[in-house]
Each structure stands twice: as structure tokens, then as C-alpha cells.
PDB file of N, CA and C in Angstrom:
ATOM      1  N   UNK A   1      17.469  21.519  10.623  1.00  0.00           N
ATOM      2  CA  UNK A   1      16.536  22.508  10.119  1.00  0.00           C
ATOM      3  C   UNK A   1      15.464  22.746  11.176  1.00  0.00           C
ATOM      4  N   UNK A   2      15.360  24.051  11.250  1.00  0.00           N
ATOM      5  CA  UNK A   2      14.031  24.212  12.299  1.00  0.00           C
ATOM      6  C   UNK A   2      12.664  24.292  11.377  1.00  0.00           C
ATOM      7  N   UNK A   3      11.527  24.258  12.207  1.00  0.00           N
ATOM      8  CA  UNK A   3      10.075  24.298  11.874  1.00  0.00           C
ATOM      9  C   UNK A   3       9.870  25.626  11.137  1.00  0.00           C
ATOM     10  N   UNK A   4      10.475  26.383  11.318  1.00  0.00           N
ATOM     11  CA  UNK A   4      10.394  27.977  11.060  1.00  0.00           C
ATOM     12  C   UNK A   4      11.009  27.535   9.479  1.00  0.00           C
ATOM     13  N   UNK A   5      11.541  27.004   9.359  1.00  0.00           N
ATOM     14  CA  UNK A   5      12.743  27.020   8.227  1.00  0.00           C
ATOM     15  C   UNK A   5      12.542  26.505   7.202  1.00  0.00           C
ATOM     16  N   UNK A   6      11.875  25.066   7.703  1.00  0.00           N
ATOM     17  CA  UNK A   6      10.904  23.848   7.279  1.00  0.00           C
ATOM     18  C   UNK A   6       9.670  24.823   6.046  1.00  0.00           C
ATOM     19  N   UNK A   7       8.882  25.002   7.226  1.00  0.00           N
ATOM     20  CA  UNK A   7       7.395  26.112   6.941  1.00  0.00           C
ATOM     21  C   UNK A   7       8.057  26.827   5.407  1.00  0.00           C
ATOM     22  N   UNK A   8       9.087  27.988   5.386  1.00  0.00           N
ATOM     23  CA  UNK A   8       9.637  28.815   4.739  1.00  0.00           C
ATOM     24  C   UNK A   8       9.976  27.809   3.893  1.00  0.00           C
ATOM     25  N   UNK A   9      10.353  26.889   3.524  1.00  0.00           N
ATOM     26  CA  UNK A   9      11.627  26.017   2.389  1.00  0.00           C
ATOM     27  C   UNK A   9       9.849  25.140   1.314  1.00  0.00           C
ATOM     28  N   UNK A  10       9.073  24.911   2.273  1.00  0.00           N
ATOM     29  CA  UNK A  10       7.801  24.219   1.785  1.00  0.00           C
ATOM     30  C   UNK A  10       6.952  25.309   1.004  1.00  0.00           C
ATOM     31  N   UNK A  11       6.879  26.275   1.273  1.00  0.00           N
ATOM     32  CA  UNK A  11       6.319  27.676   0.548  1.00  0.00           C
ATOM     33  C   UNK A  11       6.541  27.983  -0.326  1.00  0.00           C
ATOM     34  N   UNK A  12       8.303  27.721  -0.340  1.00  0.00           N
ATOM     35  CA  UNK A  12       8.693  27.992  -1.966  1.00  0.00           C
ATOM     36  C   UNK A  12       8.955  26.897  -2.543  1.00  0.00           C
ATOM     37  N   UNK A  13       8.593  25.454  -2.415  1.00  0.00           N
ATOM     38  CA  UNK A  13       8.640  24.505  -3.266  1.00  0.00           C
ATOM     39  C   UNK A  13       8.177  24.181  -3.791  1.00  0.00           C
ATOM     40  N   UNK A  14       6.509  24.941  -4.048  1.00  0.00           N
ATOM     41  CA  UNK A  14       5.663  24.513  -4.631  1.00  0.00           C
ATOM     42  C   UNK A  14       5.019  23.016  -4.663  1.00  0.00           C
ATOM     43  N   UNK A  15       5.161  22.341  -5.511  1.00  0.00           N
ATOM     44  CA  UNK A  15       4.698  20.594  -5.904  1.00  0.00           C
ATOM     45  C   UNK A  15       5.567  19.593  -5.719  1.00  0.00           C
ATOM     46  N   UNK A  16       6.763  20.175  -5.549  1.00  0.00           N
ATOM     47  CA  UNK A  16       8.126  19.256  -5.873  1.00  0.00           C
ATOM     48  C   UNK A  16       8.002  18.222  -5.025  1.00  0.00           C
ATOM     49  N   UNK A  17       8.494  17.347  -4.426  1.00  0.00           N
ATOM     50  CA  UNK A  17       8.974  16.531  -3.299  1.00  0.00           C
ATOM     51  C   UNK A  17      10.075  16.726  -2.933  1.00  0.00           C
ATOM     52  N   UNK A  18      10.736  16.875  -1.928  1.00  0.00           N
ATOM     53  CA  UNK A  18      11.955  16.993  -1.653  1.00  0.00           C
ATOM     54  C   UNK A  18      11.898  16.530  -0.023  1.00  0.00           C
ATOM     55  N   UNK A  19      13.059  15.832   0.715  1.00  0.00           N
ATOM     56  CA  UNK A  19      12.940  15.070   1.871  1.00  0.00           C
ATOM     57  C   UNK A  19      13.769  16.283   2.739  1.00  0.00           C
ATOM     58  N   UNK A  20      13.559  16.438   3.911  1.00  0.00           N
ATOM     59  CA  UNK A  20      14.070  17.091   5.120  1.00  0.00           C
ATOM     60  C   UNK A  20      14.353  16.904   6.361  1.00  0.00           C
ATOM     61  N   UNK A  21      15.046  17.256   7.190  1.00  0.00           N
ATOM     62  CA  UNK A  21      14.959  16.595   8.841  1.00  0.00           C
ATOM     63  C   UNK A  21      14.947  17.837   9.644  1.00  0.00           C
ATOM     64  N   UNK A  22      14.436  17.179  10.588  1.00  0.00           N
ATOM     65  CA  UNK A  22      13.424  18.509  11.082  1.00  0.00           C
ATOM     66  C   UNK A  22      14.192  17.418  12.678  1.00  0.00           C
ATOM     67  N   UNK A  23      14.147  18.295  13.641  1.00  0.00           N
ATOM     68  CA  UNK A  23      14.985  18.632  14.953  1.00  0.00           C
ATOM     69  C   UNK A  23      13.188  18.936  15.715  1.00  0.00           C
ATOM     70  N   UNK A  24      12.456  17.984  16.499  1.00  0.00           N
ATOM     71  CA  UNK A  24      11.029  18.708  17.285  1.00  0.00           C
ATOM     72  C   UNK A  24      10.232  17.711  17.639  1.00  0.00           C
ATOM     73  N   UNK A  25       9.207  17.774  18.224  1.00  0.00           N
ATOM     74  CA  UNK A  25       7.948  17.049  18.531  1.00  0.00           C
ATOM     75  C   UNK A  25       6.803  16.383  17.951  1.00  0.00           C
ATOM     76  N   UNK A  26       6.074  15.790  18.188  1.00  0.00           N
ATOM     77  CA  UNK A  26       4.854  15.482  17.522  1.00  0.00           C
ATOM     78  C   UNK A  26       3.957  16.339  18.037  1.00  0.00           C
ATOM     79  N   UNK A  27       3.698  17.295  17.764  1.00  0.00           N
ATOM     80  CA  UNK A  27       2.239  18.161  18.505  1.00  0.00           C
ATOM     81  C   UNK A  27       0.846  17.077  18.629  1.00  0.00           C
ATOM     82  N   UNK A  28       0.502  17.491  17.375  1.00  0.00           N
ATOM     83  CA  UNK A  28      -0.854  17.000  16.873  1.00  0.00           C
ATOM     84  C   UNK A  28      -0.786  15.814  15.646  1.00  0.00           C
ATOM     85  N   UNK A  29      -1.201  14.543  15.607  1.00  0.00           N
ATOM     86  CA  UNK A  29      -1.906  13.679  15.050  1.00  0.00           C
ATOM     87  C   UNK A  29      -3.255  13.782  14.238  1.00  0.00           C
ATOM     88  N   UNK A  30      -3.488  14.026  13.439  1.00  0.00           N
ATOM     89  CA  UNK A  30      -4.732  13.980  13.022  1.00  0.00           C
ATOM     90  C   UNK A  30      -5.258  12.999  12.327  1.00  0.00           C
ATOM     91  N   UNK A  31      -4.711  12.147  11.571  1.00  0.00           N
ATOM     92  CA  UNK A  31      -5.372  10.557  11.407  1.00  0.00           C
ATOM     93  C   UNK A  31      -4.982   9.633  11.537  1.00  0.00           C
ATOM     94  N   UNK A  32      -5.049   9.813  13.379  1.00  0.00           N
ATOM     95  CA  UNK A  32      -4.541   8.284  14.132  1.00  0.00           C
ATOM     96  C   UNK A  32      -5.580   6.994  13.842  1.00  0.00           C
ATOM     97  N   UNK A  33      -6.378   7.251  13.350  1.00  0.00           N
ATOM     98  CA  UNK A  33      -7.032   5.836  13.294  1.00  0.00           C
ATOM     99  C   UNK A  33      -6.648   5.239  11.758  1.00  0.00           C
ATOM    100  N   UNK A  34      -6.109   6.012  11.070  1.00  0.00           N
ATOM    101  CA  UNK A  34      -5.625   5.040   9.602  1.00  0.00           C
ATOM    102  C   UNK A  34      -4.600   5.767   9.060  1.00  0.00           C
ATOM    103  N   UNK A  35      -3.284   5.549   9.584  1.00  0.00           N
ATOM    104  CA  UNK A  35      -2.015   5.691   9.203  1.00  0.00           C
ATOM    105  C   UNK A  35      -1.238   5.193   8.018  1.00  0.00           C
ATOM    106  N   UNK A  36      -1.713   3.821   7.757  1.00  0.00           N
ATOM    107  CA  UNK A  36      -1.227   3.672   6.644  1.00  0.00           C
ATOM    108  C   UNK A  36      -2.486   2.606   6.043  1.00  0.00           C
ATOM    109  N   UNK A  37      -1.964   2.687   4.532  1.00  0.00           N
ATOM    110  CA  UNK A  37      -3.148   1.758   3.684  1.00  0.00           C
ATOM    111  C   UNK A  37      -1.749   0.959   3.104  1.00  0.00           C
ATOM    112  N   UNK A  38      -2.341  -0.666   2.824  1.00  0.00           N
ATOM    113  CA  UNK A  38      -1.950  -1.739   2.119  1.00  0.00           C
ATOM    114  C   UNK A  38      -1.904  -1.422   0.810  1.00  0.00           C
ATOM    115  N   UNK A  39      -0.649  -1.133   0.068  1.00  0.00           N
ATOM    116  CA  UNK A  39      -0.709  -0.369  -1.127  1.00  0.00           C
ATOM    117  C   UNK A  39      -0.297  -1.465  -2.451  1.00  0.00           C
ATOM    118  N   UNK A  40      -0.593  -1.026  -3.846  1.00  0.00           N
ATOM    119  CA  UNK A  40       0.119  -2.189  -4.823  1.00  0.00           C
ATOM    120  C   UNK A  40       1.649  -1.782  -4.837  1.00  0.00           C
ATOM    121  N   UNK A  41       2.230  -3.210  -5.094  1.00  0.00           N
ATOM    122  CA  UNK A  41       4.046  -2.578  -5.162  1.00  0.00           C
ATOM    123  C   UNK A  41       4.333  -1.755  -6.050  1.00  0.00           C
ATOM    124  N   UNK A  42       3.709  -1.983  -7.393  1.00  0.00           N
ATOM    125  CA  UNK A  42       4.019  -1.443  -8.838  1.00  0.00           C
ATOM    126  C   UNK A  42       3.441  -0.167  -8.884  1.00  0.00           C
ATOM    127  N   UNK A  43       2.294   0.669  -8.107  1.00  0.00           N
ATOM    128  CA  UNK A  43       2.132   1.872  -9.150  1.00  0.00           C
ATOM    129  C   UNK A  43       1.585   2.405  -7.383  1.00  0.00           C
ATOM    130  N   UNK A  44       1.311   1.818  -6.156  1.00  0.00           N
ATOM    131  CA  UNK A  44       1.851   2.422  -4.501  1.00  0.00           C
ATOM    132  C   UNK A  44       0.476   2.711  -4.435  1.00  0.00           C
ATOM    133  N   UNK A  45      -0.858   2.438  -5.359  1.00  0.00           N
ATOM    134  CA  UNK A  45      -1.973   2.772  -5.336  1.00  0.00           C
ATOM    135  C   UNK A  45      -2.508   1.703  -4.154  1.00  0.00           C
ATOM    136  N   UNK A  46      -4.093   2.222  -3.506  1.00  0.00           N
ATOM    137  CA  UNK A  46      -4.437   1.438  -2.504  1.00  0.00           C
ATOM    138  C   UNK A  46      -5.183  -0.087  -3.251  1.00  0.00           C
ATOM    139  N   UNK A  47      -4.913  -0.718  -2.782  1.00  0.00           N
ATOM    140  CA  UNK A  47      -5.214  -2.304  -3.013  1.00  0.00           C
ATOM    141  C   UNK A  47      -6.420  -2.971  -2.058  1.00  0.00           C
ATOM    142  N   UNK A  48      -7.427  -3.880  -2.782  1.00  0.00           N
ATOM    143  CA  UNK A  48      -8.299  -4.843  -1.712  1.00  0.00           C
ATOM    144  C   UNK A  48      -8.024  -6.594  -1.628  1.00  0.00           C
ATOM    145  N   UNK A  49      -8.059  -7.041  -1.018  1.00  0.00           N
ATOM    146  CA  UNK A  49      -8.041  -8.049  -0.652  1.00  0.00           C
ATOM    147  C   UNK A  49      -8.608  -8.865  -1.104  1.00  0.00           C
ATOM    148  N   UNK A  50      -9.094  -9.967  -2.375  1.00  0.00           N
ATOM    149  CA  UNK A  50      -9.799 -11.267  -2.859  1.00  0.00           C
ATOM    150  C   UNK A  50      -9.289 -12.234  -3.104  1.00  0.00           C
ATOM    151  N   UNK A  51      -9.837 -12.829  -2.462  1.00  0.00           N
ATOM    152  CA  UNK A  51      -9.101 -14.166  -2.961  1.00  0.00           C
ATOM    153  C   UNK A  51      -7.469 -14.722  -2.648  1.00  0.00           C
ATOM    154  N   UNK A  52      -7.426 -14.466  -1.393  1.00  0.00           N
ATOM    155  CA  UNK A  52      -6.070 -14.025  -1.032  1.00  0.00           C
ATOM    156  C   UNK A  52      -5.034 -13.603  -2.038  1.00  0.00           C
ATOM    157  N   UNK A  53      -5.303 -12.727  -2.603  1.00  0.00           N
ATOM    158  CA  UNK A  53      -4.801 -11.671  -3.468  1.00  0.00           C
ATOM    159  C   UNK A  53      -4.787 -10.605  -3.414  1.00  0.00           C
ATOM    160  N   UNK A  54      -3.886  -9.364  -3.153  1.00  0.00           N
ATOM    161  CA  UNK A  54      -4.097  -8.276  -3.354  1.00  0.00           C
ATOM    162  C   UNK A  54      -4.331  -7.443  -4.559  1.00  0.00           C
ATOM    163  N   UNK A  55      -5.845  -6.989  -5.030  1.00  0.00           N
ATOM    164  CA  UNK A  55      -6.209  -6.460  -6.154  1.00  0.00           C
ATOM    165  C   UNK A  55      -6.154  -4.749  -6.287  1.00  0.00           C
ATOM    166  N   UNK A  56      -5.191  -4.228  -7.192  1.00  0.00           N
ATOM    167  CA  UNK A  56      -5.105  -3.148  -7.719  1.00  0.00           C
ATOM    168  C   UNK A  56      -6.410  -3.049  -8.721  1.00  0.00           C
ATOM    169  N   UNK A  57      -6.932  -1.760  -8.434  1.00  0.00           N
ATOM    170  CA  UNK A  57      -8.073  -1.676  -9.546  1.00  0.00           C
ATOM    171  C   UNK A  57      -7.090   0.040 -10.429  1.00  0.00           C
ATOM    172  N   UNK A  58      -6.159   0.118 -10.195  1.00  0.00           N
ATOM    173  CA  UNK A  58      -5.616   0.925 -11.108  1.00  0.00           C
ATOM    174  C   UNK A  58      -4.976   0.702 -11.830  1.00  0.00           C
ATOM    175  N   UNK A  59      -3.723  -0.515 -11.704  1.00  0.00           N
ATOM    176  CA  UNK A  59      -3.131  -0.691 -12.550  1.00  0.00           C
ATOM    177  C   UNK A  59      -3.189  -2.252 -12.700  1.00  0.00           C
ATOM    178  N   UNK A  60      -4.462  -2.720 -12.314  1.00  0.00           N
ATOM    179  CA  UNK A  60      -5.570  -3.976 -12.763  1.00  0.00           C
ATOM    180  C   UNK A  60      -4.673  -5.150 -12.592  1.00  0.00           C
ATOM    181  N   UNK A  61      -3.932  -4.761 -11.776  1.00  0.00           N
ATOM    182  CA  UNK A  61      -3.093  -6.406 -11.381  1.00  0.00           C
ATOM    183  C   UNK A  61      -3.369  -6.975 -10.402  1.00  0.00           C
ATOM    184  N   UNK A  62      -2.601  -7.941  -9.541  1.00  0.00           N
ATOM    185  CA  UNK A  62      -2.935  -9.230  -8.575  1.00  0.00           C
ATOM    186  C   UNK A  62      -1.720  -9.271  -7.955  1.00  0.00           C
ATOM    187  N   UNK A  63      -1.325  -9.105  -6.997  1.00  0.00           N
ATOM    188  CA  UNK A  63      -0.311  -9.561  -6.093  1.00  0.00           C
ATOM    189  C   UNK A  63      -0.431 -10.454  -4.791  1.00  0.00           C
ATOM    190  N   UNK A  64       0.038 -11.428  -4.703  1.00  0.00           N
ATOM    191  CA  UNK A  64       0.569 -12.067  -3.653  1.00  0.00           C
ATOM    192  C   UNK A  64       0.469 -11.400  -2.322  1.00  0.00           C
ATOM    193  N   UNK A  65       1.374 -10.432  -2.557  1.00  0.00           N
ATOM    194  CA  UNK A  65       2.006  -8.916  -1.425  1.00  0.00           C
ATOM    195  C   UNK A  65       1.649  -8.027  -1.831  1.00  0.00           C
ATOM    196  N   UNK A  66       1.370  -7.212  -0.925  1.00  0.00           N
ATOM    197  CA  UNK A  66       0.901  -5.690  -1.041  1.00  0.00           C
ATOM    198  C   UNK A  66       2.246  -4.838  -0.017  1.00  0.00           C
ATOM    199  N   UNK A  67       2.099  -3.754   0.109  1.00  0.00           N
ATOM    200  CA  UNK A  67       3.285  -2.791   0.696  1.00  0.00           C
ATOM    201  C   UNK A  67       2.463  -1.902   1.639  1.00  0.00           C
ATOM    202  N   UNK A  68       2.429  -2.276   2.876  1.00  0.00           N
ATOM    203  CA  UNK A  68       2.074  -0.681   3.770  1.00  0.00           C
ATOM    204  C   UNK A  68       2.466   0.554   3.397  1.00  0.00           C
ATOM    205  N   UNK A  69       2.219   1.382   2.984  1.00  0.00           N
ATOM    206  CA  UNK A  69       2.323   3.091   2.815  1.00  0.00           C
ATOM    207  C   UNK A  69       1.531   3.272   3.762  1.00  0.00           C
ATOM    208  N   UNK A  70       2.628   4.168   4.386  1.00  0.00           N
ATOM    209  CA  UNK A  70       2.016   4.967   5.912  1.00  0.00           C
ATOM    210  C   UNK A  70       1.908   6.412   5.410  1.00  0.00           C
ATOM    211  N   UNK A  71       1.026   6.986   5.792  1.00  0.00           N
ATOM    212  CA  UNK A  71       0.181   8.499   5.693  1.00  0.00           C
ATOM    213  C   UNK A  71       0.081   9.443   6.722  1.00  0.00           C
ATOM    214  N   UNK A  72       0.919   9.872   7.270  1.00  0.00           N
ATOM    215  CA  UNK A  72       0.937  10.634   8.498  1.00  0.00           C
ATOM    216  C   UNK A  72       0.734  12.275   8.121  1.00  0.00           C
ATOM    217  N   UNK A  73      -0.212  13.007   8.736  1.00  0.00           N
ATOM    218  CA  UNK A  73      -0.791  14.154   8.622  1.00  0.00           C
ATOM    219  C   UNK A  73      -0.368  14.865   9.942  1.00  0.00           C
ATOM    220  N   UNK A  74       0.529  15.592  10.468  1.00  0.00           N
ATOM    221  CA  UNK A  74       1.207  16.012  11.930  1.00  0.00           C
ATOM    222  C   UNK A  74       1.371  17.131  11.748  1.00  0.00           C
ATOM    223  N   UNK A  75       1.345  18.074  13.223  1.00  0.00           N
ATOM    224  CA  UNK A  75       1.791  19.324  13.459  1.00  0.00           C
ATOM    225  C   UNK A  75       3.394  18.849  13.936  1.00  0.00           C
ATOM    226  N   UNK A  76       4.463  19.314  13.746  1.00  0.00           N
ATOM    227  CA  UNK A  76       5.346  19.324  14.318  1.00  0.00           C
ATOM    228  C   UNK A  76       5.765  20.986  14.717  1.00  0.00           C
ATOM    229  N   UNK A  77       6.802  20.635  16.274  1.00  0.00           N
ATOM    230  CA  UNK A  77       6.821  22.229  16.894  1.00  0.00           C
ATOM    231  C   UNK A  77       8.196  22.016  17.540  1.00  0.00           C
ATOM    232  N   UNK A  78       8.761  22.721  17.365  1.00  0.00           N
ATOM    233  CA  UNK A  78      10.527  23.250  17.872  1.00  0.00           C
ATOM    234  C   UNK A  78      10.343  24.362  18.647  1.00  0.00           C
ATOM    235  N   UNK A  79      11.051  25.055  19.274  1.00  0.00           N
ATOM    236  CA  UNK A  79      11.102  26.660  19.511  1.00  0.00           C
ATOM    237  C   UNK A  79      11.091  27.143  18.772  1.00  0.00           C
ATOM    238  N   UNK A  80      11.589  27.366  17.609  1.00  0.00           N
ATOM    239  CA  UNK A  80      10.641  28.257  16.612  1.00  0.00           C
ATOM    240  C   UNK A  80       9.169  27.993  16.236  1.00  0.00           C
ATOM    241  N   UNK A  81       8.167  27.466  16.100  1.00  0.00           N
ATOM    242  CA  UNK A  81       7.467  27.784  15.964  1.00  0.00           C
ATOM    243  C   UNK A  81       6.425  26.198  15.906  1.00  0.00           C
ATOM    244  N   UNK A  82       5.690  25.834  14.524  1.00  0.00           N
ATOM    245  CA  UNK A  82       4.861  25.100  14.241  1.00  0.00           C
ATOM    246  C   UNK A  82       5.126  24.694  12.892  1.00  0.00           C
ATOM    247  N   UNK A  83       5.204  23.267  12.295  1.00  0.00           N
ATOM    248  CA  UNK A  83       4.442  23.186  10.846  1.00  0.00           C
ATOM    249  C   UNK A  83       3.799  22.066  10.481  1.00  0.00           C
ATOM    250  N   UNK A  84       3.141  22.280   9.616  1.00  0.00           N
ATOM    251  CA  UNK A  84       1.890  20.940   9.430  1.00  0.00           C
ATOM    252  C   UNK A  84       2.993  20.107   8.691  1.00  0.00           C
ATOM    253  N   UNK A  85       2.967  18.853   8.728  1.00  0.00           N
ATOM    254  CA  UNK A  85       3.766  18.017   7.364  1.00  0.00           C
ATOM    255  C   UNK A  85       2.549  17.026   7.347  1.00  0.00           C
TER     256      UNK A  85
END
């Protein structure tokens, strides 16, 4: 799929989620300094650290382990064109 195609397929998807592969570059980075947050396993919300515990204050539990979720905000660019993901 190109960027052009990408751009066009995201326009009309409205809210949905749906996964894609995209053929291009990394242009632009925009929040290289915090890519991903230490998340709870059960509900992927961000978690703090007490007591060597990882504390969910959403779904008010305690874990052992927490899960990196990475957050990447990028321009990607092909010859056709540009798109934010």
C-alpha cells in the first residue's frame, strides 16, 4: 500500500482500527523523547510504580509486571506522497 492510499483508506475509516503495511520512510518523529509508557496488562492503561508494584489507578489493581505500549506519532513518505500515522 502506498502513503497516498494509506492517507485515502484512513479518511474513510473513520474510528475503526484496522492494521496496514505501508512500503516508505520515517520522515518526521515527533515524540522521540517518550515513545512508549509502562502500561497495566489487563485494561493497557498507564501504570506507576509503588512499592515495587505496578499500580493501575483505573482499573485499581497491582501487578508484579507492567507491559511497554509504545506510542509512535510519525510522518511517513513514499513517492507518492506523505501521511501522519
Amino acid at each position: 500500500m502506498t502513503c497516498k492510499e494509506l492517507d485515502e483508506e484512513m479518511k474513510n475509516a473513520g474510528s475503526s482500527s484496522k492494521f496496514f503495511k505501508v512500503s516508505g520512510f520515517v520522515k518526521v518523529i515527533f515524540n522521540e523523547d517518550k515513545l512508549f509508557y509502562m502500561a497495566c496488562p489487563d485494561c493497557k492503561k498507564k501504570v506507576t510504580l509503588e512499592n515495587s508494584l505496578w499500580k493501575c489507578e483505573n482499573c485499581q489493581k497491582s501487578h508484579k509486571n507492567s507491559q511497554p505500549t509504545y506510542m509512535l506519532s510519525a510522518v511517513i513518505h513514499d513517492a507518492t506522497g506523505d501521511v501522519l500515522v
